[in-house]
Protein backbone atom coordinates (compact mmCIF):
# COMPACT_ATOMS: atom_id res chain seq x y z
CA UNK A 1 0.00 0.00 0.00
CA UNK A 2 0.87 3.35 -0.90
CA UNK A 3 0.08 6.58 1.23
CA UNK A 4 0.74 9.80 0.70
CA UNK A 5 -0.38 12.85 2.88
CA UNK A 6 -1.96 15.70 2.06
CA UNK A 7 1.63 17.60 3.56
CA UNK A 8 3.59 15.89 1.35
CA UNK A 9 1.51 17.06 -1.73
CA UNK A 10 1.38 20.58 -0.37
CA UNK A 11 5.35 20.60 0.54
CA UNK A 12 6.30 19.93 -3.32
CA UNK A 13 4.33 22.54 -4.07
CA UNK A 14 5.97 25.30 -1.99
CA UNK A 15 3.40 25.04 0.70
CA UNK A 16 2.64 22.79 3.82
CA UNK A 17 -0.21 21.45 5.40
CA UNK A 18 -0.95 20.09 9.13
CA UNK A 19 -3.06 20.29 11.79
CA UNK A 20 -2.99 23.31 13.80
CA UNK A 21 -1.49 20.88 16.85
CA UNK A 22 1.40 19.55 14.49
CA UNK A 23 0.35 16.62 13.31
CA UNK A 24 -0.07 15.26 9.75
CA UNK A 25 -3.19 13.98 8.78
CA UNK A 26 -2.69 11.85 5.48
CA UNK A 27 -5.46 11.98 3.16
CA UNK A 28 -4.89 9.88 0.15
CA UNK A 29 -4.36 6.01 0.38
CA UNK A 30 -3.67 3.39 -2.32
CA UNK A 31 -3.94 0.57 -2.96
CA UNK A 32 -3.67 -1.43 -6.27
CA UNK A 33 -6.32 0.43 -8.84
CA UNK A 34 -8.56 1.68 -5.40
CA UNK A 35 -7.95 4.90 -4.40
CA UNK A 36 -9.01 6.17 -0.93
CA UNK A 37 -9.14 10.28 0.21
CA UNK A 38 -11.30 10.88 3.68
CA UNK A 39 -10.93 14.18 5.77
CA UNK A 40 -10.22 16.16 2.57
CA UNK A 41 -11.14 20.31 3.95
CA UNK A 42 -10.22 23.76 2.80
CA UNK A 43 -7.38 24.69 5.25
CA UNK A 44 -4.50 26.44 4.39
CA UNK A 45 -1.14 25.51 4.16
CA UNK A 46 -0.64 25.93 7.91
CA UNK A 47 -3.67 24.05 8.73
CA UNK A 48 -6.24 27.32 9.07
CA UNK A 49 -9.58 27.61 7.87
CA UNK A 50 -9.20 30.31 5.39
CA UNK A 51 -12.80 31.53 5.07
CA UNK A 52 -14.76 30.40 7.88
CA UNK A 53 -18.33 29.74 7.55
CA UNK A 54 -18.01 30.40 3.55
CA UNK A 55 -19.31 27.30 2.33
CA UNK A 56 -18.91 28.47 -1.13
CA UNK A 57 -15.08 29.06 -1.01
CA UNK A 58 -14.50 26.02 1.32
CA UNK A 59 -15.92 23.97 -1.44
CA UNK A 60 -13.51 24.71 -4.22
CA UNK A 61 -10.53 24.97 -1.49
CA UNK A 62 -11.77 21.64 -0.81
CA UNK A 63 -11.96 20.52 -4.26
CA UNK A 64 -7.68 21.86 -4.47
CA UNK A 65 -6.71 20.37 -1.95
CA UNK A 66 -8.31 17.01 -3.41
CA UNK A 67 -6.57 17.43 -6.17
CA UNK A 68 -3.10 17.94 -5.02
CA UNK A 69 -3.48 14.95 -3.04
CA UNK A 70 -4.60 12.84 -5.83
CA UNK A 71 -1.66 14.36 -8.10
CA UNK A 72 0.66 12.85 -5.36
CA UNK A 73 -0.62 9.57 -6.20
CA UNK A 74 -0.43 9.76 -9.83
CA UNK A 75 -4.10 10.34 -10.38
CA UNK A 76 -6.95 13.45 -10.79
CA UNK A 77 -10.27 14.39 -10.49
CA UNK A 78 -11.45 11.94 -13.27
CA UNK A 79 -10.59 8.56 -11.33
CA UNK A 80 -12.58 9.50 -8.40
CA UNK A 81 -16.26 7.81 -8.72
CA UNK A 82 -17.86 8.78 -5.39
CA UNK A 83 -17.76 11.95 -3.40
CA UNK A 84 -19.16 12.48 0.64
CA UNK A 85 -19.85 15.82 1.28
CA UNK A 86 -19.99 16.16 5.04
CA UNK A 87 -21.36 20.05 5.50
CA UNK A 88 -22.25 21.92 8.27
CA UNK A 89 -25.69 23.55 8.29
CA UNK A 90 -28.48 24.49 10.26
CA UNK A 91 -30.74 23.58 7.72
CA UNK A 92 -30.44 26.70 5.39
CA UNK A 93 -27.96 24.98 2.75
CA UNK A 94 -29.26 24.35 -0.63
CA UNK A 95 -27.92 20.87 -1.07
CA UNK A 96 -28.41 20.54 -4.62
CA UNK A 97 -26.67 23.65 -5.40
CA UNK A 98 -23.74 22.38 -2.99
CA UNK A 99 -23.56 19.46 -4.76
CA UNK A 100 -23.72 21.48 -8.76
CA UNK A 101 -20.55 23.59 -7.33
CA UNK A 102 -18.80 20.39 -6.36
CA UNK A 103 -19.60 18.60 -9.24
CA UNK A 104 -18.65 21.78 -11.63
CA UNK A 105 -15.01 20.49 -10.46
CA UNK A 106 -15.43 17.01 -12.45
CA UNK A 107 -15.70 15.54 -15.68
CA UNK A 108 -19.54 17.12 -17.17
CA UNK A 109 -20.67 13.35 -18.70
CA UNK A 110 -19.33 10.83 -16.04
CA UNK A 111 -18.97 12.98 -12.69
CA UNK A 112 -19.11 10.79 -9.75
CA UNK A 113 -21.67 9.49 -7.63
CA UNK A 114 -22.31 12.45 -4.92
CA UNK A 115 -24.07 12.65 -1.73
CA UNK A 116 -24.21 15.78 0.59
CA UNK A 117 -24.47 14.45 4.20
CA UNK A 118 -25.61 17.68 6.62
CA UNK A 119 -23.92 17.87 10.22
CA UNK A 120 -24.16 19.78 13.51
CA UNK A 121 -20.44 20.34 13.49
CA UNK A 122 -17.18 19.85 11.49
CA UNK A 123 -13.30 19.64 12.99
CA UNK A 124 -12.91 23.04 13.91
CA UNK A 125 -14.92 26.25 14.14
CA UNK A 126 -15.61 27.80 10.67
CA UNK A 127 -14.94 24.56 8.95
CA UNK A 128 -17.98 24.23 6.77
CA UNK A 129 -17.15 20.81 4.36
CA UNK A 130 -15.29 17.84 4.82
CA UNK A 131 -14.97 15.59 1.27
CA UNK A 132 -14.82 11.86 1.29
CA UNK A 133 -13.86 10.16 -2.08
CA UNK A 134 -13.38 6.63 -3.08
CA UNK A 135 -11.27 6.10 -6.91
CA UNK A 136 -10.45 3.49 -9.13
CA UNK A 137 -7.95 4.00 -11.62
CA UNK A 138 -8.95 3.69 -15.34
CA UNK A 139 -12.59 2.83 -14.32
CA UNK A 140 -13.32 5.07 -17.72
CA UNK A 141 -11.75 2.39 -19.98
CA UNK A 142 -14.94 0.32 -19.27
CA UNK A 143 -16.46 -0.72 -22.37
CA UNK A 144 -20.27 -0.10 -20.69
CA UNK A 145 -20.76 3.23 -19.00
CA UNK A 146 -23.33 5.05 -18.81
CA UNK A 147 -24.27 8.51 -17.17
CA UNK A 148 -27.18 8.78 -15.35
CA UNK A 149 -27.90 12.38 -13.56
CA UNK A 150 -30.92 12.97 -11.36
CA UNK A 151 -31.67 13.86 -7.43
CA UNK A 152 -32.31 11.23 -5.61
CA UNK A 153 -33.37 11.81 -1.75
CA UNK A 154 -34.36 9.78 0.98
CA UNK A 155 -37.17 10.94 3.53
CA UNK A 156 -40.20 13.27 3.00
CA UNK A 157 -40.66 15.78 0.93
CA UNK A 158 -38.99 19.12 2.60
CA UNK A 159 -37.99 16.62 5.41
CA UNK A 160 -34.59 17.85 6.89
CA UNK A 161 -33.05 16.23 10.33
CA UNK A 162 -31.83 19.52 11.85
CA UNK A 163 -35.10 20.92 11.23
């Protein structure tokens, strides 16, 4: 297995990233064609959150920070095929248009699977997205894709739990 943190990505790039108490927190795991990334957030190189509450920004900080990860392991964007969006709300976020701003970041015909999962409360105060992503490398050489886009929710209609 192959692992490479998101520090490591950040530190060939000029820039470093930790946690505000010194420790690394790897974000990217391999292994054979799977492709792991969990905790993925919009801090800065020295582990601050940028532009707290600013779920906007956060999400295409986010969606950076992905990606230099997942250059460090010789992939991009277009291997991942499912995205977590952990977000902090208090029931006022428009999830769909969350999930249009992430998905703006992928491939337009085969983005991945995405699910926007609300929460009370994220790492630290401000933080307003954590990503989770699962890859497979080359899943697009399949010989039987197929997009299929729609909104698919669980619940009642205009049902939301922090409501």
């Amino acid at each position: 297995m192959i692992s490479y943190s998101l520090s490591e990505a950040m530190a060939e790039n000029g820039t470093r990233w930790d946690w505000p108490y010194g420790n690394r927190h790897r974000t990217v795991a391999t292994a054979d064609d799977l492709i792991l990334a969990a905790g993925v957030v919009a801090t800065d190189a020295a582990g601050a959150v940028p532009e707290p509450g600013d779920l906007d920004a956060q999400a295409a900080r986010a969606i950076d920070n992905l990606e230099a990860s997942l250059d460090q392991v010789g992939t991009g964007l277009d291997e991942v095929v499912k995205v977590k969006a952990y977000y902090e709300t208090d029931a006022s976020v428009d999830e769909a248009a969350l999930l249009a701003r992430l998905r703006g970041r992928f491939d337009a015909v085969l983005a991945p699977v995405m699910t926007a999962i609300p929460v009370r409360h994220l790492a630290y105060p401000g933080m307003a997205l954590q990503l989770h992503c699962i890859g497979q490398r080359e899943w697009r050489r399949a010989d039987n894709l197929e997009a299929v886009q729609g909104r698919f929710a669980i619940g009642r209609p205009g049902w939301h739990p922090y409501r």
